[in-house]
Protein backbone atom coordinates (compact mmCIF):
# COMPACT_ATOMS: atom_id res chain seq x y z
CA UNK A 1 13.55 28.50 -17.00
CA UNK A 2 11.13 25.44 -17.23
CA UNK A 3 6.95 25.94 -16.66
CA UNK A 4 6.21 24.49 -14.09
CA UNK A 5 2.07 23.32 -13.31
CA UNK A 6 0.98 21.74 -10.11
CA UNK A 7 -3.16 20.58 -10.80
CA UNK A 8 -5.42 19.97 -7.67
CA UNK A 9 -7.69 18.11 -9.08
CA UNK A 10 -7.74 14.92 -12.10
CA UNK A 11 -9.68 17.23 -14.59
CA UNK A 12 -7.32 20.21 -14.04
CA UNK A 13 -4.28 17.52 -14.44
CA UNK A 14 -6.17 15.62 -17.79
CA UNK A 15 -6.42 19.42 -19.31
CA UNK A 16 -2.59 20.24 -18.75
CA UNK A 17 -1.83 17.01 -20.42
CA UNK A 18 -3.45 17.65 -23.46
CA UNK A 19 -2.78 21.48 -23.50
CA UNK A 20 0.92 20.23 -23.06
CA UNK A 21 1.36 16.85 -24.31
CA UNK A 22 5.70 17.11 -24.24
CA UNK A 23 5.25 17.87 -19.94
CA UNK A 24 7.09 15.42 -17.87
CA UNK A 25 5.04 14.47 -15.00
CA UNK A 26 6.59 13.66 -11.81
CA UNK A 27 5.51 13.71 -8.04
CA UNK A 28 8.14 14.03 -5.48
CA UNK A 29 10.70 14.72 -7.97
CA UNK A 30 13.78 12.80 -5.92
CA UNK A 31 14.99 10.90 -9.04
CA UNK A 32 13.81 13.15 -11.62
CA UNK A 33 14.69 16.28 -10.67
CA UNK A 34 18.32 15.32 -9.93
CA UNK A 35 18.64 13.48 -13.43
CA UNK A 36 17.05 16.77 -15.23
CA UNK A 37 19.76 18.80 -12.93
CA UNK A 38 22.65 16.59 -14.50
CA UNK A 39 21.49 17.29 -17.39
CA UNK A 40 19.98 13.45 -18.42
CA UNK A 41 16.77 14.51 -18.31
CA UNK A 42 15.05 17.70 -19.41
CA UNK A 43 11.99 19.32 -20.16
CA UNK A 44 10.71 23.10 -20.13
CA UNK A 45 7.58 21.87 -19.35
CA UNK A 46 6.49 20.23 -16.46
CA UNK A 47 3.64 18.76 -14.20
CA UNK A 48 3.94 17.95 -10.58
CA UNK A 49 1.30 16.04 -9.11
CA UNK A 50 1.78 16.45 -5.28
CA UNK A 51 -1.13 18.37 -5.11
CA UNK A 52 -3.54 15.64 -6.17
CA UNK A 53 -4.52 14.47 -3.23
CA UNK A 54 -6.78 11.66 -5.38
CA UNK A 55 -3.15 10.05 -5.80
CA UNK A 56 -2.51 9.80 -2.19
CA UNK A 57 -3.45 7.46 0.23
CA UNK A 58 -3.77 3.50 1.73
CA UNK A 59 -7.27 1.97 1.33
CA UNK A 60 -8.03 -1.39 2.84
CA UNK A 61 -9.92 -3.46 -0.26
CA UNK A 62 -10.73 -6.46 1.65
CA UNK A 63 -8.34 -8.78 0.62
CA UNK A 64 -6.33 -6.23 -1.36
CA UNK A 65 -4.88 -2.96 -0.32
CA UNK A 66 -4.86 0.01 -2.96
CA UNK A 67 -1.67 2.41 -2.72
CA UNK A 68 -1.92 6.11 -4.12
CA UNK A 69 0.94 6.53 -6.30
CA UNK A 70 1.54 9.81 -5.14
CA UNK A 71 2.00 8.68 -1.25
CA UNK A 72 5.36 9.18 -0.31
CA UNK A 73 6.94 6.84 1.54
CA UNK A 74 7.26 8.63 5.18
CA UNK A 75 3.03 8.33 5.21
CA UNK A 76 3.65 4.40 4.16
CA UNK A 77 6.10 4.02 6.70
CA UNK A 78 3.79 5.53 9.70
CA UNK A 79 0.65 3.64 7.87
CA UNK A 80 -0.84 0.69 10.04
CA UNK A 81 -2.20 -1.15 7.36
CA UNK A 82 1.19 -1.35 5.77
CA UNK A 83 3.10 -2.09 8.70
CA UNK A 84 0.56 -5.26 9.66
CA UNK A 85 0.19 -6.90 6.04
CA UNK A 86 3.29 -5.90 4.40
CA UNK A 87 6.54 -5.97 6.73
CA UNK A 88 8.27 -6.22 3.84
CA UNK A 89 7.65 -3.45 2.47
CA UNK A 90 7.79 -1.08 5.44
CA UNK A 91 12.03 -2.85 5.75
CA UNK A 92 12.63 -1.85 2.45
CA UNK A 93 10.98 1.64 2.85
CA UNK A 94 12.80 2.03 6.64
CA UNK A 95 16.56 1.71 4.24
CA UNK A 96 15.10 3.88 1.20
CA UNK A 97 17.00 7.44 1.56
CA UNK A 98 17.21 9.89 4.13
CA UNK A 99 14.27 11.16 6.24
CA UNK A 100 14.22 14.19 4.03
CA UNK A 101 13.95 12.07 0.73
CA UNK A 102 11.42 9.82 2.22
CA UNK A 103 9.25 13.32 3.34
CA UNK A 104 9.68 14.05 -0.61
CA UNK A 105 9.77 10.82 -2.42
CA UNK A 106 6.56 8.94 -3.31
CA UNK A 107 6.11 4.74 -3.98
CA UNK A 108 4.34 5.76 -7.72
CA UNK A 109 7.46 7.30 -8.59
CA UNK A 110 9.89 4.70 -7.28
CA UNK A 111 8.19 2.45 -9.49
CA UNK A 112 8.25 4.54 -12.57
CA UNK A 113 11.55 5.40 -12.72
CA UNK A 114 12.08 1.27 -12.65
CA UNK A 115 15.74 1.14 -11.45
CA UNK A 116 17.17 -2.26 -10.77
CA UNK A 117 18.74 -0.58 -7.42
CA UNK A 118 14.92 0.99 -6.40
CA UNK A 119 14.71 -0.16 -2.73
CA UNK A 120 10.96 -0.68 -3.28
CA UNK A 121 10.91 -2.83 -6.19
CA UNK A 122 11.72 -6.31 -4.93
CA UNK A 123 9.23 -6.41 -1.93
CA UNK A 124 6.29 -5.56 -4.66
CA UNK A 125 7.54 -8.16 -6.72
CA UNK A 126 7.51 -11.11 -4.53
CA UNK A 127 3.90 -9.70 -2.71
CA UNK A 128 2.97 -9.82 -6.85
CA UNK A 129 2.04 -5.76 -6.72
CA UNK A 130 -0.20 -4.52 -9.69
CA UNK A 131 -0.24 -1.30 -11.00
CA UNK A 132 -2.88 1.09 -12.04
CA UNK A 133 -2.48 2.76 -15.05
CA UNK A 134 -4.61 5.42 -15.84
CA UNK A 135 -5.75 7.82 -18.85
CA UNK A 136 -8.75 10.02 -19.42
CA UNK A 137 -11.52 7.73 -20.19
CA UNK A 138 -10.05 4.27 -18.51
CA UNK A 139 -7.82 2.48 -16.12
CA UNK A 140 -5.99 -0.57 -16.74
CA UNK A 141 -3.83 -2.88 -14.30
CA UNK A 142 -1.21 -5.11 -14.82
CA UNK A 143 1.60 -6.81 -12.79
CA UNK A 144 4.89 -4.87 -12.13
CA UNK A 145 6.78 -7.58 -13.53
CA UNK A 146 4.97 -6.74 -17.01
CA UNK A 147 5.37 -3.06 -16.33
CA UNK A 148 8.43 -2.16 -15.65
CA UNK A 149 10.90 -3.24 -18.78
CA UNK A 150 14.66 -2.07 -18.05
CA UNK A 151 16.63 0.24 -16.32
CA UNK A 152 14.24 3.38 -16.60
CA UNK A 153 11.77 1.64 -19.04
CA UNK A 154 8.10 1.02 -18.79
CA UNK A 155 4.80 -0.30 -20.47
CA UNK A 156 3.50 3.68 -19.94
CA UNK A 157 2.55 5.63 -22.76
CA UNK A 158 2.57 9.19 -23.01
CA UNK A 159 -1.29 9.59 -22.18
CA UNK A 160 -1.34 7.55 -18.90
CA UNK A 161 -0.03 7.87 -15.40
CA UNK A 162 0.51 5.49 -12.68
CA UNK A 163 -2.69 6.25 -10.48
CA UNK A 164 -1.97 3.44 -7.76
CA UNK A 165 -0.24 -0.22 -6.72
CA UNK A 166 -2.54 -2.82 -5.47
CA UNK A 167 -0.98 -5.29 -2.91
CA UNK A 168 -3.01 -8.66 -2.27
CA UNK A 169 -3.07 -9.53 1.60
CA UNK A 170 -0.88 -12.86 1.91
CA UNK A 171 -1.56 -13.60 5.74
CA UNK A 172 -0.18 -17.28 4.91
CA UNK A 173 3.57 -15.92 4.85
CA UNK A 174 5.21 -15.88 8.13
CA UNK A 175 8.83 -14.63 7.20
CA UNK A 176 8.88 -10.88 5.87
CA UNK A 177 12.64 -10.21 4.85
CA UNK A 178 14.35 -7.45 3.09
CA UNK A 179 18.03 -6.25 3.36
CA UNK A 180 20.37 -4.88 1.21
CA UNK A 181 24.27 -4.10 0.92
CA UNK A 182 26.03 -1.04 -0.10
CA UNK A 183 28.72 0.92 0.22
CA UNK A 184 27.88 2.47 3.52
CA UNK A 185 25.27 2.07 6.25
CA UNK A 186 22.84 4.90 5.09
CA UNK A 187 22.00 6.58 2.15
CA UNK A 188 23.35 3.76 -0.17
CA UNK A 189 22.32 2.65 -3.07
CA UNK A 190 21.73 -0.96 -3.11
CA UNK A 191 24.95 -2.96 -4.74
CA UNK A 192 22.69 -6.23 -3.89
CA UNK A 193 19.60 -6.41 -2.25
CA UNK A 194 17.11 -9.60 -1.25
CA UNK A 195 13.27 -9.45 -0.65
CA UNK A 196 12.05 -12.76 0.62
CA UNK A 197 8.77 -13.75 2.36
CA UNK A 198 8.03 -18.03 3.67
CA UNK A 199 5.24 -19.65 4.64
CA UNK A 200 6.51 -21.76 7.24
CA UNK A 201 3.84 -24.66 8.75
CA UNK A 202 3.66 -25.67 12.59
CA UNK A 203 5.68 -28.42 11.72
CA UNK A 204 8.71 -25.89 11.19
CA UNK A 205 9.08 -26.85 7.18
CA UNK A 206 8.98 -24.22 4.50
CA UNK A 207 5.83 -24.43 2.72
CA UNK A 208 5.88 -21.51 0.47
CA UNK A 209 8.78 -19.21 -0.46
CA UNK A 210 9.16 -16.52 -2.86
CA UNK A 211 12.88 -14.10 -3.45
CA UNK A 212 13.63 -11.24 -5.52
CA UNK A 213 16.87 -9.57 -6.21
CA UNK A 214 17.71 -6.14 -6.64
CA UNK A 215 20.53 -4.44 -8.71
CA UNK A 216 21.38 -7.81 -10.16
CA UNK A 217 20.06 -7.25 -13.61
CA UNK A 218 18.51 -4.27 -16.18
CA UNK A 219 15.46 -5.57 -13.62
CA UNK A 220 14.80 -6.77 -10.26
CA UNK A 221 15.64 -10.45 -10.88
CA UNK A 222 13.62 -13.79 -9.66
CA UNK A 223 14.25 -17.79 -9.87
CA UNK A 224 11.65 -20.12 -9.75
CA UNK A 225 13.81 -22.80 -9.84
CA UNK A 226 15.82 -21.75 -6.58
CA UNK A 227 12.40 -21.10 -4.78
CA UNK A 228 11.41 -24.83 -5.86
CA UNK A 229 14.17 -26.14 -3.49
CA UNK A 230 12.95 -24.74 -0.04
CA UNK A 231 9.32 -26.04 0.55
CA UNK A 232 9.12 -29.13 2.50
CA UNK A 233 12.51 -28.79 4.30
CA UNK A 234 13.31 -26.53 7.17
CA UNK A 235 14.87 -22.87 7.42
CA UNK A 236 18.47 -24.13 8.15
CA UNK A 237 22.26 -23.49 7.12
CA UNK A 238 22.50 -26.72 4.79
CA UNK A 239 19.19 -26.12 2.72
CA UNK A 240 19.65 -22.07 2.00
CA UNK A 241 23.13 -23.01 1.30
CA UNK A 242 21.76 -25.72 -1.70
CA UNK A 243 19.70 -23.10 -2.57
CA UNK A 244 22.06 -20.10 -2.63
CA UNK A 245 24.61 -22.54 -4.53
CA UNK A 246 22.02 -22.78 -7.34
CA UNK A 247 21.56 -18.99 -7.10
CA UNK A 248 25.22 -18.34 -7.59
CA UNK A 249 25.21 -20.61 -10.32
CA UNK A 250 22.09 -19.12 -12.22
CA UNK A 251 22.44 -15.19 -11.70
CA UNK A 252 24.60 -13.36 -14.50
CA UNK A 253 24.51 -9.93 -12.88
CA UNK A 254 26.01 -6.57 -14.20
CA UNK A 255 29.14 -5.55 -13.60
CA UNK A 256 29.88 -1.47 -12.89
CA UNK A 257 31.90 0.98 -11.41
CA UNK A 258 29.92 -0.07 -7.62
CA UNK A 259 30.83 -3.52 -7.72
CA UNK A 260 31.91 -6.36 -9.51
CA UNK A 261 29.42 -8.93 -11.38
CA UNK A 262 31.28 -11.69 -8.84
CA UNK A 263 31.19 -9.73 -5.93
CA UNK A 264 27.56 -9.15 -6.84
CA UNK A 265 26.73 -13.27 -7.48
CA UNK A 266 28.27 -14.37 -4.56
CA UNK A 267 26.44 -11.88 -2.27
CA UNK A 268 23.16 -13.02 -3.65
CA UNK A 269 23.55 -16.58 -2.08
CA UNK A 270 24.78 -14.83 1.00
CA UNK A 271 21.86 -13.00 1.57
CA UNK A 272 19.97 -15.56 1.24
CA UNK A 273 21.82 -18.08 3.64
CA UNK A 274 20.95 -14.46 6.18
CA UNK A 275 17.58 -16.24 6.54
CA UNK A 276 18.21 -18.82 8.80
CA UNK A 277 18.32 -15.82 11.28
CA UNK A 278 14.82 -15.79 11.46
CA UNK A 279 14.78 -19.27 12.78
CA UNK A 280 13.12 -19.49 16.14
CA UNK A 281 13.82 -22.93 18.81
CA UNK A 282 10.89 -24.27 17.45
CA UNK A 283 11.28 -24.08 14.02
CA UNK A 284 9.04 -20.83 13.75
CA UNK A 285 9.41 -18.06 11.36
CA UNK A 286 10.27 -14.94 13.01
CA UNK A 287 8.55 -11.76 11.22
C-alpha cells in the first residue's frame, strides 16, 4: 500500500516535499506507474502533481512559448499556438500512444523520464527546448541537451521539479518533419525515429537544417557535421542521399532485442532521404 498525496497548490506541493523528502513525484504517471508495477521502480510514498494547475498550460512569450510541464499532451495537441509554431511537435505528439495515454500522459514527464525512444524528445531538441527547473526559493533553465544525461538520467536533484519547457518561435524554418518506425502502425515504440525542420529560401536551396534521432543512442542523437552538408543545395534524392551516407557512416547505435544496431543505422539515412517528399514543383518546402 503506497501514500499517495495529490497538492493543489506550489506551497502545499513544497511542504509534502520536505515533510517527505524519499516521495517520487510524477504527473500523469504513464511511464512511472507501469515501471513501479514491474517492479523497477518503487516507492511507498508518492506525489502526483495533476492537480497543480500552475504546471499546466501554453503561454505565448513573444518570441518564446512557455509549456507547463504538467500539460498532457491531448491539450498540446488541440493547442493553436502549438499547432502554428511548432508542427513538429504536434507530428510527434499525433504518433505518441493511444488517445487514452495521451488524455493521461503529460510533455514534463516525457522529458523526465529521458528515454532515447520518448516520441517527444527529438522535436525539442532540434527547436533547442529549455527546461525550467524549479525548487523552493529559485528557478533555473537550461537546454534539454544538458538536462537529460542517459536512458532515465537527468541534471534534477532531489529538491527540484521540472516546472515548464520553453520553445523559441523559429518562423524562418519552412519544413517541420517528424516520423518514426516501429514494429507496428500504432502504439509502437520508436525502433528509429527522425525530427527535422529546413529553412528553405525562394530560390528553392536549403538554407538552414537541423535533425535529431531517436532510439539511436543512451540519448536522442544529433550530427553537426551531416547538417553542414544540406545548406546551399536543394531538397533532392542525390544531396539527402550524401548526407544520409555520412549518417550511416557516423551513427553507432544500440543494438537490442527490437532491432538490430544495422537495421537501426541504415534506417537513419532512410529517413532522412523521406524528406525529399516535402519537395514542392517549385522547389518549396512543404510544412
Amino acid at each position: 500500500m503506497s501514500l499517495v498525496f495529490l497538492p493543489k497548490t506550489m506551497e502545499d506541493l513544497w511542504t509534502l516535499k520536505s515533510e517527505h523528502p524519499e516521495a517520487v513525484v510524477y504527473a500523469g504517471g504513464t511511464d512511472f506507474l507501469v515501471k513501479r508495477r514491474l517492479g523497477l521502480a518503487d516507492s511507498s510514498t508518492l506525489i502526483c502533481l495533476e492537480r497543480l494547475d500552475t504546471l499546466k498550460g501554453v503561454e505565448d512569450l513573444g518570441e518564446e512559448v512557455w509549456i507547463g510541464a504538467a500539460t498532457t499532451h491531448s491539450d498540446l495537441l488541440g493547442h493553436s499556438l502549438i499547432r502554428i509554431h511548432f508542427p513538429i511537435l504536434t507530428q510527434a505528439l499525433q504518433a505518441l500512444g493511444s488517445p487514452l495515454i495521451r488524455q493521461m500522459g503529460t510533455l514534463g514527464g516525457n522529458v523526465v523520464s529521458a528515454s532515447p525512444a520518448g516520441d517527444t524528445l527529438p522535436p525539442l531538441y532540434v527547436l533547442g527546448a529549455e527546461v525550467e527547473l524549479q525548487t523552493l526559493s529559485q528557478k533555473r533553465r537550461i537546454s534539454i541537451t544538458d538536462f537529460i544525461q542517459g536512458p532515465g538520467q537527468t541534471v534534477l536533484s532531489g529538491g527540484e521539479i521540472l516546472s515548464g519547457v520553453y520553445i523559441r518561435k523559429q518562423p524562418e524554418f519552412t519544413i517541420h518533419h517528424f516520423e518514426k518506425v516501429g514494429r507496428r502502425r500504432a502504439l509502437a515504440i520508436a525502433l528509429v525515429s527522425l525530427a527535422a525542420i529546413m529553412e528553405i529560401g525562394s530560390d528553392g536551396l536549403i538554407r538552414k537544417a537541423r535533425l535529431a534521432w531517436g532510439s539511436m543512442g543512451p540519448t536522442v542523437v544529433t550530427y553537426p557535421a551531416a547538417e553542414e552538408l544540406l545548406p546551399g543545395n536543394p531538397l533532392c534524392f542525390e544531396v539527402l542521399e550524401k548526407a544520409a551516407s555520412q549518417i550511416r557512416a557516423m551513427v553507432s547505435p544500440i543494438d537490442d532485442v527490437r532491432a538490430s544496431a544495422e537495421y537501426r543505422r541504415q534506417v537513419a539515412g532512410n529517413l532522412l532521404i523521406r524528406l525529399m517528399d516535402h519537395t514542392l514543383p517549385d522547389g518549396r518546402g512543404l510544412v
